[in-house]
C-alpha atoms as a PDB file:
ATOM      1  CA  UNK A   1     -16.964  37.923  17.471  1.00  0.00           C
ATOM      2  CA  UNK A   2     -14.136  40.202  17.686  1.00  0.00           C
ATOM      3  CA  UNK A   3     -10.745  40.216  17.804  1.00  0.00           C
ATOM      4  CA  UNK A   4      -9.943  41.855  20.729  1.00  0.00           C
ATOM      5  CA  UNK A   5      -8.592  39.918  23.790  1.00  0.00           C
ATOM      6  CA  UNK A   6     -11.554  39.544  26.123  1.00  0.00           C
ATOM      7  CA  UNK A   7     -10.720  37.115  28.669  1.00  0.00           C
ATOM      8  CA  UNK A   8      -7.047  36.386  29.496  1.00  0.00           C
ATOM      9  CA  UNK A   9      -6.183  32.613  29.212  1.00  0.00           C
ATOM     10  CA  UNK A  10      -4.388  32.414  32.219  1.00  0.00           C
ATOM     11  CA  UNK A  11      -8.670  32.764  33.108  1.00  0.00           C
ATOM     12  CA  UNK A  12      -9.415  29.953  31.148  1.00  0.00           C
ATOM     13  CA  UNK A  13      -6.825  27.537  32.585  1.00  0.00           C
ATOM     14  CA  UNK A  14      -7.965  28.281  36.580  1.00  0.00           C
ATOM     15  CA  UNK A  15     -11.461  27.428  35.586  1.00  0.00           C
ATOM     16  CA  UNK A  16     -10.202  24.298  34.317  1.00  0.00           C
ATOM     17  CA  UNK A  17      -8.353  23.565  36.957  1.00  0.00           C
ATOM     18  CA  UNK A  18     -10.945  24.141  39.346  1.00  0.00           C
ATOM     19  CA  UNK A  19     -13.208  21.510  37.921  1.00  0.00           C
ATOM     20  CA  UNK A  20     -10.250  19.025  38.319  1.00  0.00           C
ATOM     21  CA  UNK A  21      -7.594  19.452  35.591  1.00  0.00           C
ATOM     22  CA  UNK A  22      -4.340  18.864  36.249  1.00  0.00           C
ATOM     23  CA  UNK A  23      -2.365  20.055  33.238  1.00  0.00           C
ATOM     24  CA  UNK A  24      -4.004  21.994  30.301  1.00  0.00           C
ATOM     25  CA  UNK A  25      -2.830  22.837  27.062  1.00  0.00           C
ATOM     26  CA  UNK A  26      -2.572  25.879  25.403  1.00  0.00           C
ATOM     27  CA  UNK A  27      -4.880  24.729  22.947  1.00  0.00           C
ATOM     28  CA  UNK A  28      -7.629  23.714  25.280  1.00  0.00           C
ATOM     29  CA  UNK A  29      -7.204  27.412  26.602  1.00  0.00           C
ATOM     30  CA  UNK A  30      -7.733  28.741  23.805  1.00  0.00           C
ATOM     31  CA  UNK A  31     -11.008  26.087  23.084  1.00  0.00           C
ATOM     32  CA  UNK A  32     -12.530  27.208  26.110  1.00  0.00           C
ATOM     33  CA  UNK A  33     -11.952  31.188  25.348  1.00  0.00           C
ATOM     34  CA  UNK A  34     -13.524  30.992  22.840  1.00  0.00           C
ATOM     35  CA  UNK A  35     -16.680  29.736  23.888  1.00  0.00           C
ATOM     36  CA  UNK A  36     -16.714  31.798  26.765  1.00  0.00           C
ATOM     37  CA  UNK A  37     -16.473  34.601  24.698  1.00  0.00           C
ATOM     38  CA  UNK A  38     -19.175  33.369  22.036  1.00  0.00           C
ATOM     39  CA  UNK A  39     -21.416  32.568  24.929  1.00  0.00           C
ATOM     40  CA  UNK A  40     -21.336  35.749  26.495  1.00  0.00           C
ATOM     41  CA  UNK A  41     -21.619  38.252  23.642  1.00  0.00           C
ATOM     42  CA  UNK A  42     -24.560  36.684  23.146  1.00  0.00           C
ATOM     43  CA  UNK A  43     -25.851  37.205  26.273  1.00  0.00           C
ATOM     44  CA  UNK A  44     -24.516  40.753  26.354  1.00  0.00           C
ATOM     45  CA  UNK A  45     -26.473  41.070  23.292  1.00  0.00           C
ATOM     46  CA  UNK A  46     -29.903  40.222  24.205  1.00  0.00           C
ATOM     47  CA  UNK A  47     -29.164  41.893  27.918  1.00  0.00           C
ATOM     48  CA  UNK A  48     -28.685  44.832  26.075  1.00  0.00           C
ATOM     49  CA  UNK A  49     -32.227  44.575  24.081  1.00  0.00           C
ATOM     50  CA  UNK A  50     -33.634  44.339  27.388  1.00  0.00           C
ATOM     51  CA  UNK A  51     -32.454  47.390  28.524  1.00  0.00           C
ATOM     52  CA  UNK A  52     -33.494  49.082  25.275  1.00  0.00           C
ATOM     53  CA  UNK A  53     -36.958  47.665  25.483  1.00  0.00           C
ATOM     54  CA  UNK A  54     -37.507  48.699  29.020  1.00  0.00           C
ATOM     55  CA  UNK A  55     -36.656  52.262  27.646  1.00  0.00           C
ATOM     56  CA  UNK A  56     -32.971  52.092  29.344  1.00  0.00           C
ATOM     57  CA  UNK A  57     -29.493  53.128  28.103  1.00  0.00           C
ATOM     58  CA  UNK A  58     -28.254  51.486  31.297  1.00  0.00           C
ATOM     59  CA  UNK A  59     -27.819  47.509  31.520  1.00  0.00           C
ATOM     60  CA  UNK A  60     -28.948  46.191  34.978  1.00  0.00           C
ATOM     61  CA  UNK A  61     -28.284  42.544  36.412  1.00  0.00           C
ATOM     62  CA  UNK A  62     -31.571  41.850  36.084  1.00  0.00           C
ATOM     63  CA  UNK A  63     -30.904  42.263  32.234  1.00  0.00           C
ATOM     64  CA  UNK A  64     -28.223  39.984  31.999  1.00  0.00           C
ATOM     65  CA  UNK A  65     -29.636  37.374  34.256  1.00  0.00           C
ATOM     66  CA  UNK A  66     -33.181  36.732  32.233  1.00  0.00           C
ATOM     67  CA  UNK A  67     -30.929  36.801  28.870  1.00  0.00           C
ATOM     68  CA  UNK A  68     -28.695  34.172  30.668  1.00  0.00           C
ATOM     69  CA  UNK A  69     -31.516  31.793  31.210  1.00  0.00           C
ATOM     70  CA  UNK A  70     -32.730  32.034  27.430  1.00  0.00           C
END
C-alpha cells in the first residue's frame, strides 16, 4: 500500500453517514480508508492483469468489474 493520500476522509465519513452514523471519529475514518484503499488496489491489481492478458494497455470496466467479483 502506499503512502499517498488516495481517498480524502471527509469520503470516508459521508459513507458512514449514509449507512446511518451519526457522529464518527477520526479514527474510524481513518479505519475505513484504509480498507477502502487495501480493497481496491487489489482490485486495480488483478483489473489490470486482465487487461494485460487480453493483450490491452488500456483498463476497461469490464476489467475491473470481473476482478471485483473475485
Amino acid at each position: 500500500m502506499t503512502t499517498q493520500k488516495l481517498l480524502p476522509l471527509a469520503a470516508m465519513e459521508k459513507v458512514l453517514k449514509s449507512v446511518g452514523a451519526e457522529r464518527v471519529s477520526d479514527k474510524a475514518k481513518a479505519a475505513l480508508k484504509q480498507a477502502v484503499e487495501e480493497v481496491a488496489e487489489k482490485i486495480a491489481a488483478q483489473a489490470v492483469k486482465y487487461a494485460q492478458h487480453a493483450g490491452r494497455k488500456t483498463v476497461k470496466s469490464a476489467d475491473v468489474k470481473l476482478a471485483a467479483k473475485i
